[in-house]
Protein backbone atom coordinates (compact mmCIF):
# COMPACT_ATOMS: atom_id res chain seq x y z
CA UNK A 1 230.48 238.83 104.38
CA UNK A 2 227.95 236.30 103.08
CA UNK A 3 224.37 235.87 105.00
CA UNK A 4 224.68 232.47 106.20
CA UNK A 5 220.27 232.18 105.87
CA UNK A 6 220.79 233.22 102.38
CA UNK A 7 223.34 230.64 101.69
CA UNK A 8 221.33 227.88 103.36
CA UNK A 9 218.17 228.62 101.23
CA UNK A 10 220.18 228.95 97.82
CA UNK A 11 221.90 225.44 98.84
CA UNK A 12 218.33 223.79 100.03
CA UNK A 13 216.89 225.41 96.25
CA UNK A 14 219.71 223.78 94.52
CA UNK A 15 218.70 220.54 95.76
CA UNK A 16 215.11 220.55 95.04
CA UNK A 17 216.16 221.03 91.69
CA UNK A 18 218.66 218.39 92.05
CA UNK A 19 215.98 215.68 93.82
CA UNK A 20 213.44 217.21 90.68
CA UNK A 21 216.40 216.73 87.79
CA UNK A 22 215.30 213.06 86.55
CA UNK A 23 218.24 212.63 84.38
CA UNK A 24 220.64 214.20 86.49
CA UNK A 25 221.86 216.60 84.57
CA UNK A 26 224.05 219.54 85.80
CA UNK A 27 224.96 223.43 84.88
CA UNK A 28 228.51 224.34 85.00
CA UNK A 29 227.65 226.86 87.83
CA UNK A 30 225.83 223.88 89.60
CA UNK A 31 228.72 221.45 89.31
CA UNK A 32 231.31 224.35 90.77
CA UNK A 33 228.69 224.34 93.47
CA UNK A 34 228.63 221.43 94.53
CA UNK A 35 232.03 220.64 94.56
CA UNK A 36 232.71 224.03 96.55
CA UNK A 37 230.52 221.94 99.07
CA UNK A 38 232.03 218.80 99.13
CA UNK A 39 235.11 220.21 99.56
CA UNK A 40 234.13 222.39 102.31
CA UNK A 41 232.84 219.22 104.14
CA UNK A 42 236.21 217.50 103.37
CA UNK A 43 238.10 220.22 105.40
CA UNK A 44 235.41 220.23 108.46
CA UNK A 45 235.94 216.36 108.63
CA UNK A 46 239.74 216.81 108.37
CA UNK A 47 239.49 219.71 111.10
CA UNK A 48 237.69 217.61 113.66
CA UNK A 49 239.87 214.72 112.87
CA UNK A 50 243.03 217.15 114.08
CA UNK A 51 241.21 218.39 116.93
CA UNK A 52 240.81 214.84 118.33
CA UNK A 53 244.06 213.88 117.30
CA UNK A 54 245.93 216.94 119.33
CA UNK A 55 243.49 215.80 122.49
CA UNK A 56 244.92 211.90 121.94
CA UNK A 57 248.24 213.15 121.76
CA UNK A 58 248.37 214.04 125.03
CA UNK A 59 245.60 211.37 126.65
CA UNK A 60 245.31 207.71 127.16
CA UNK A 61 241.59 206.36 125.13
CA UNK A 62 240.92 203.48 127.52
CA UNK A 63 243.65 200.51 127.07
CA UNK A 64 244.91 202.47 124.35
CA UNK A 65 248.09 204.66 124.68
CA UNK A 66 248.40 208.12 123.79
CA UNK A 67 249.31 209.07 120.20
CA UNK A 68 252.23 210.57 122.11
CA UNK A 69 253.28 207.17 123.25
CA UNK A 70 252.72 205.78 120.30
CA UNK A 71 255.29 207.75 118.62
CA UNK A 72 258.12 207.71 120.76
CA UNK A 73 257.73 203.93 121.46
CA UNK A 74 260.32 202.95 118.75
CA UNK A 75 262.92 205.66 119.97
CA UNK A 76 261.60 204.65 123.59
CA UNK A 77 262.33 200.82 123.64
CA UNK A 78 264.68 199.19 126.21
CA UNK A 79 267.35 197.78 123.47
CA UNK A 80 268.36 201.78 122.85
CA UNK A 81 268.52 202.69 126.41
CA UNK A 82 272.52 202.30 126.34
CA UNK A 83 272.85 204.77 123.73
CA UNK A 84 270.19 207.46 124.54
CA UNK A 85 271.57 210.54 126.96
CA UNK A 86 270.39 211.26 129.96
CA UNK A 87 270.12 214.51 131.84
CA UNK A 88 270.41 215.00 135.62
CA UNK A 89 267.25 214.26 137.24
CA UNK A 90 265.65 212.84 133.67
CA UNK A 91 263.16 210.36 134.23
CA UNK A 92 261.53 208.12 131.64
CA UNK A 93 262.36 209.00 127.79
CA UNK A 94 261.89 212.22 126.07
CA UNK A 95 262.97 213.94 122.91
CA UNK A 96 264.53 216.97 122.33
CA UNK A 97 262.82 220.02 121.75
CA UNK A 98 265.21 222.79 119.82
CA UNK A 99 262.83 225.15 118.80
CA UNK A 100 260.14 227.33 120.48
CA UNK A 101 256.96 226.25 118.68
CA UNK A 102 258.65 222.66 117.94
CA UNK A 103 256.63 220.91 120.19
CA UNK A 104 253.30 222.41 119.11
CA UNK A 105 253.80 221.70 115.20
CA UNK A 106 254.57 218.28 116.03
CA UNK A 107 251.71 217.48 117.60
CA UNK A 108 249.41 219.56 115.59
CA UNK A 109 251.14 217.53 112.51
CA UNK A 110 251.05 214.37 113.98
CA UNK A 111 247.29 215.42 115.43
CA UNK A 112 246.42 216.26 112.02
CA UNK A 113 248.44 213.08 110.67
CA UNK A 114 245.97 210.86 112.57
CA UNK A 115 242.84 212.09 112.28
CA UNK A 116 242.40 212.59 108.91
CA UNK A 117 243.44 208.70 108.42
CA UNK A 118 240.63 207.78 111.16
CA UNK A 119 238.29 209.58 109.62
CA UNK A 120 239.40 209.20 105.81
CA UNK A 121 235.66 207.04 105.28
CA UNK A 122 234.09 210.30 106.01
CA UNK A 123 235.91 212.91 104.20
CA UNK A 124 236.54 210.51 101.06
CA UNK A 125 233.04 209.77 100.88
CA UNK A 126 232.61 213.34 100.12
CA UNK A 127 234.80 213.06 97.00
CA UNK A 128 232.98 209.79 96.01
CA UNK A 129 229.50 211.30 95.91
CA UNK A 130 230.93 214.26 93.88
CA UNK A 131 232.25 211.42 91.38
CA UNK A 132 229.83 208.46 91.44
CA UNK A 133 226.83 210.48 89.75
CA UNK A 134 229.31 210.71 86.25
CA UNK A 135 229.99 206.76 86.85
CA UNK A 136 228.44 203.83 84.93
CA UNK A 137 227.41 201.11 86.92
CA UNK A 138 229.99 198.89 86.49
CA UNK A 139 232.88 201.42 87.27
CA UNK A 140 231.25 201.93 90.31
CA UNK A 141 231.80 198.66 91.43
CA UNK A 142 235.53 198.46 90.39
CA UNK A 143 235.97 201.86 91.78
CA UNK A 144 234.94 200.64 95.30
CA UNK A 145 236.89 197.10 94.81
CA UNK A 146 239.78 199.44 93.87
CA UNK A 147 239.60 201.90 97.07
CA UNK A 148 238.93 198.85 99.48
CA UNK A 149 241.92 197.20 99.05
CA UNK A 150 244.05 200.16 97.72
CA UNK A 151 243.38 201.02 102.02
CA UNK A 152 243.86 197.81 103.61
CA UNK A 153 247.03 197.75 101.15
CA UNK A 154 248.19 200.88 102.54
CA UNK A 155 246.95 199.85 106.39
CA UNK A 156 249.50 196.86 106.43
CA UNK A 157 252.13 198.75 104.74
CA UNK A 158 252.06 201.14 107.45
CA UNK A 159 251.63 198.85 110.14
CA UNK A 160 254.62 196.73 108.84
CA UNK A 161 256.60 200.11 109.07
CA UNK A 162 255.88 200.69 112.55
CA UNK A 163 257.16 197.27 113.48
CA UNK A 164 260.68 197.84 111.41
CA UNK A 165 261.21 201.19 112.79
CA UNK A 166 262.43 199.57 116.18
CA UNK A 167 264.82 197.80 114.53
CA UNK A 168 266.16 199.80 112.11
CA UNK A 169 266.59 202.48 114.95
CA UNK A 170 268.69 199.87 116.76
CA UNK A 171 270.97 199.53 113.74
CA UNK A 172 271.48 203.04 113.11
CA UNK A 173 272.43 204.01 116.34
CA UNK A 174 274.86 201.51 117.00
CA UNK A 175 276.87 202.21 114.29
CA UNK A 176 278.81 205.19 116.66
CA UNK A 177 279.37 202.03 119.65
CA UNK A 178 280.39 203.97 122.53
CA UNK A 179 282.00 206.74 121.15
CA UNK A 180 278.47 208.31 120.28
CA UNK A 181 275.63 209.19 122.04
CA UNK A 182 272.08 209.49 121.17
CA UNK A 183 269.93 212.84 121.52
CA UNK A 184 267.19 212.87 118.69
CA UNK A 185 265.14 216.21 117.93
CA UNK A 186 261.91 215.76 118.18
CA UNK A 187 261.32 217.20 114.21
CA UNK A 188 263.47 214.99 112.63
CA UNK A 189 262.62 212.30 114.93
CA UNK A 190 258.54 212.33 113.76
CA UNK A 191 259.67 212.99 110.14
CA UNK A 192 261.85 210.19 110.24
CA UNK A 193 258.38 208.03 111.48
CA UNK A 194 255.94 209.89 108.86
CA UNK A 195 258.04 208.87 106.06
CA UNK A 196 258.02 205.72 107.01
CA UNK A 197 254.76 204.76 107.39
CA UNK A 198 253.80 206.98 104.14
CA UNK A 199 256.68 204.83 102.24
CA UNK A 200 255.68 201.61 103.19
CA UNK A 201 251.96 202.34 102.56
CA UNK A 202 252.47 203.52 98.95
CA UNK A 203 254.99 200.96 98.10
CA UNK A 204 252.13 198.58 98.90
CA UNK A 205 249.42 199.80 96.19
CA UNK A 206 252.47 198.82 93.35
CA UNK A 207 251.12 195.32 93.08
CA UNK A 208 247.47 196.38 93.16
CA UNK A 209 248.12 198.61 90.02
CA UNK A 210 249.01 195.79 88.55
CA UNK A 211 246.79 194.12 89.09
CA UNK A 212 244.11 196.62 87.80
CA UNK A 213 246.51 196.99 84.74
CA UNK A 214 246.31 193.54 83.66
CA UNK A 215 242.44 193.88 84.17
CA UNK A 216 242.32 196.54 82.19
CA UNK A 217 244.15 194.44 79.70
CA UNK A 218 247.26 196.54 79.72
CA UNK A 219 249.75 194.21 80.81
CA UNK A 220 249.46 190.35 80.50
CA UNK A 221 250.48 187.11 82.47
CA UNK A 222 252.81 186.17 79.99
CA UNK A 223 255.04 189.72 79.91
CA UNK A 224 254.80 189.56 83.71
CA UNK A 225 256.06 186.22 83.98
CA UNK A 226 259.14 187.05 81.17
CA UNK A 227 260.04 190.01 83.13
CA UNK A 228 259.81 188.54 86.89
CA UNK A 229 263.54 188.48 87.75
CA UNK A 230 263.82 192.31 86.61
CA UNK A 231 261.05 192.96 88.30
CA UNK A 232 262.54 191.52 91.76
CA UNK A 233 265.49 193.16 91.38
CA UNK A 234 263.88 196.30 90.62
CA UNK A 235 262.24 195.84 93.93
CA UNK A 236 265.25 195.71 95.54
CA UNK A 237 266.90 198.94 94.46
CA UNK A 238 263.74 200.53 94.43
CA UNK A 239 263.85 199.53 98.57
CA UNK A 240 267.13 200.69 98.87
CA UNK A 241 266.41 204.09 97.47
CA UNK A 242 262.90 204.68 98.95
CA UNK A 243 263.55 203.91 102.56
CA UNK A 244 265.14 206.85 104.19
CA UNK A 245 267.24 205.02 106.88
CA UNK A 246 270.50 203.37 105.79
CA UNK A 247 269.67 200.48 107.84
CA UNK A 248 269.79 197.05 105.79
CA UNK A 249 266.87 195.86 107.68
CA UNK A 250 264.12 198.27 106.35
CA UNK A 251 265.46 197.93 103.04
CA UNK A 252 265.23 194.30 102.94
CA UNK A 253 261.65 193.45 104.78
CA UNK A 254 260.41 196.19 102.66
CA UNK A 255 261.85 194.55 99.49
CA UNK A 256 260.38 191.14 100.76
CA UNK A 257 257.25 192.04 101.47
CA UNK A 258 257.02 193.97 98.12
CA UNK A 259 258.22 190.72 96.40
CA UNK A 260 255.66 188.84 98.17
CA UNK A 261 252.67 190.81 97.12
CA UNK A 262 254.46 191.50 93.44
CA UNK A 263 253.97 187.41 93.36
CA UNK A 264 250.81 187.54 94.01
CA UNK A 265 249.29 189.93 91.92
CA UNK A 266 251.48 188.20 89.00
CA UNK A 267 249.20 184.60 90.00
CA UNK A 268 245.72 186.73 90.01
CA UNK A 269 247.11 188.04 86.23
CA UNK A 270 247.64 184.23 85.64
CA UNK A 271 244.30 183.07 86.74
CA UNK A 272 242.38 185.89 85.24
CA UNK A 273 244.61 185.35 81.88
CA UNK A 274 243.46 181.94 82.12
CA UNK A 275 239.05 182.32 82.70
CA UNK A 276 239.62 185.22 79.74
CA UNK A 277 241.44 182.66 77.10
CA UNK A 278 238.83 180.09 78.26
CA UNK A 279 236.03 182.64 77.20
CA UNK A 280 237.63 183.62 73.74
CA UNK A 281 237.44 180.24 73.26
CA UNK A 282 233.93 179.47 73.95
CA UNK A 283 233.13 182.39 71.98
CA UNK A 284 234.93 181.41 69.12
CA UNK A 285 236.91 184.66 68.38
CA UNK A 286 240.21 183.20 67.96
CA UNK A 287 238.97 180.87 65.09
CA UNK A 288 237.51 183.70 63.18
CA UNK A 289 239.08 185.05 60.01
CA UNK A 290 241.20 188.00 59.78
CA UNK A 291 238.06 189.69 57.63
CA UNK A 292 235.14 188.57 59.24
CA UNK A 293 233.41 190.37 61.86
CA UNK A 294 233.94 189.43 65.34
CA UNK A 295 230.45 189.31 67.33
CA UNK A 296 230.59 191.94 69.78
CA UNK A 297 227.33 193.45 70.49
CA UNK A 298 228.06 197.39 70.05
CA UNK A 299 224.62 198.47 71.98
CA UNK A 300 226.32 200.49 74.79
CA UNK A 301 224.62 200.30 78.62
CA UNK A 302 222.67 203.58 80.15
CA UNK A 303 224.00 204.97 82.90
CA UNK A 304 221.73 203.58 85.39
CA UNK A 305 223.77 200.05 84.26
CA UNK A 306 220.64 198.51 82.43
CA UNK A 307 221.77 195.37 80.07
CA UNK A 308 221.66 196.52 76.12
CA UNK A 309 219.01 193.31 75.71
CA UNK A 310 216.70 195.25 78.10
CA UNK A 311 213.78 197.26 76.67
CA UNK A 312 214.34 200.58 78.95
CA UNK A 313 210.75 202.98 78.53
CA UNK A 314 211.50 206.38 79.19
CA UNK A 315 208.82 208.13 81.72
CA UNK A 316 209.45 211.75 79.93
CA UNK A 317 211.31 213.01 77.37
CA UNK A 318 214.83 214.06 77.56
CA UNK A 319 215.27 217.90 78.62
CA UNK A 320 217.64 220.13 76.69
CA UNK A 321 220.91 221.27 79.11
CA UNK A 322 220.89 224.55 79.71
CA UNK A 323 224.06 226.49 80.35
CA UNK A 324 223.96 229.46 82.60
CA UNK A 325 226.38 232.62 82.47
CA UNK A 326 228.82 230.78 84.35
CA UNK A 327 229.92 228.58 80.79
């Protein structure tokens, strides 16, 4: 078993000769280091997220419901009281539990489920400072554009989920009419909601990606526009097979919404097609012969972002990298 003092003063060494290292240059052995330590932060985060999650499960925060609650409320609503069974004595709505332990992996799933996404700033700023130091300047900034939208993407993908589910439960069950009646399992019940959410959410970072594709100069306005009606339609079947309900109204709101954005990022392509043309233009590059030189300046930026035209003076000389054992 390691001695927890003597892993404490090897970690606080490490970082006096981190704080010391003025070009910020890394060993092998250092890097695996560090990351062993972000990492390890990442899981505590993620375990106190599930421990407050499991106590929410079960307890109201204030106005807000339990997580409990929360989850049953689609299953729950009046609409789907007609086809739900009911048990002698039953009061209020429950779900079926078929297994011993089903009840505890549920909520230790959904526990988990929950607060990992509460706390994702926390945890994922772990993996970011592991990353950032290896980052120019500039991808830094498109890095954090990227993640800040990439979650409120996801957010209102899940969100819209949550509001569908109702409805799509409606239209599932009814299908039987009176000749069925309705008994979910708790298990397939919270998978059914999980998949959900986690569909809608990544279905709604496709238009962001391309988005940063046609930033990256990848795809254009003009290909996007060609292919827009294959694109839409693509949408469509791509709704039908990624919602996991057979319900027509998932499937479509899903394909809407999807549509919606798709449009969206196709007019930011458009506009940022547009201010690029305009600056070829000022810059003369499209009027230059095919065997004259274009005028790019080549001088490549330091990592600390400094412009080329900058006169940078170096307060000491650069250190040769040593590699330990580890390499």
């Amino acid at each position: 078993m390691a001695n927890p003092l003597r892993w404490f003063a090897e970690r606080r060494e490490r970082g006096k000769r981190r704080r010391g290292n003025a070009d910020g240059t890394m060993s092998l052995k250092e890097h695996l280091y560090e990351l062993r330590h972000r990492l390890g932060m990442a899981m505590l985060i993620i375990a106190i997220g599930a421990v407050f999650g499991w106590i929410w499960f079960g307890v109201k925060l204030g106005p807000i419901p339990s997580l409990g609650d929360i989850m049953t409320a689609p299953y729950c609503q009046p609409d789907l009281e007609p086809y739900r069974v009911k048990f002698d004595g039953e009061i209020g709505c429950r779900l079926l539990q078929t297994e011993p332990f089903e009840s505890f992996m549920i909520r230790l799933q959904v526990g988990t489920a929950a607060g990992a996404v509460l706390l994702s700033p926390f945890w994922l700023y772990q993996f970011w400072a592991f990353i950032t130091p290896g980052l120019y300047l500039k991808e830094r900034k498109f890095a954090r554009t990227f993640v800040f939208f990439a979650a409120i993407l996801f957010a209102a993908g899940a969100v819209l989920a949550y509001l569908v589910v109702p409805e799509g439960l409606q239209v599932l069950i009814s299908f039987g009419g009176d000749d069925f009646i309705t008994a979910l399992t708790g298990g397939k019940y919270v998978s059914f909601i999980i998949t959900m959410l986690f569909i809608f959410g990544v279905s709604f970072e496709l238009p962001l990606i391309v988005v940063m594709l046609n930033r990256a100069g990848v795809i254009t306005y003009e290909k996007l526009h060609k292919w827009r009606r294959g694109l839409l339609m693509g949408l469509f079947v791509f709704a039908a097979i990624a919602t996991p309900g057979t319900d027509p109204i998932s499937m479509v709101v899903l394909a809407l919404a999807l549509g919606l954005l798709f449009e969206m990022a196709i007019q930011i392509a458009r506009v940022h097609d547009k201010r690029k043309a305009k600056l070829r233009a000022a810059e003369g590059w499209d009027a230059l012969d095919d065997d004259e030189a274009a005028p790019f300046n080549y001088v490549a930026s330091d990592a600390d972002g400094n412009d080329p035209g900058e006169k940078v003076v170096a307060s000491e000389p650069a250190k040769r990298v040593n590699y330990d054992d580890a390499t």
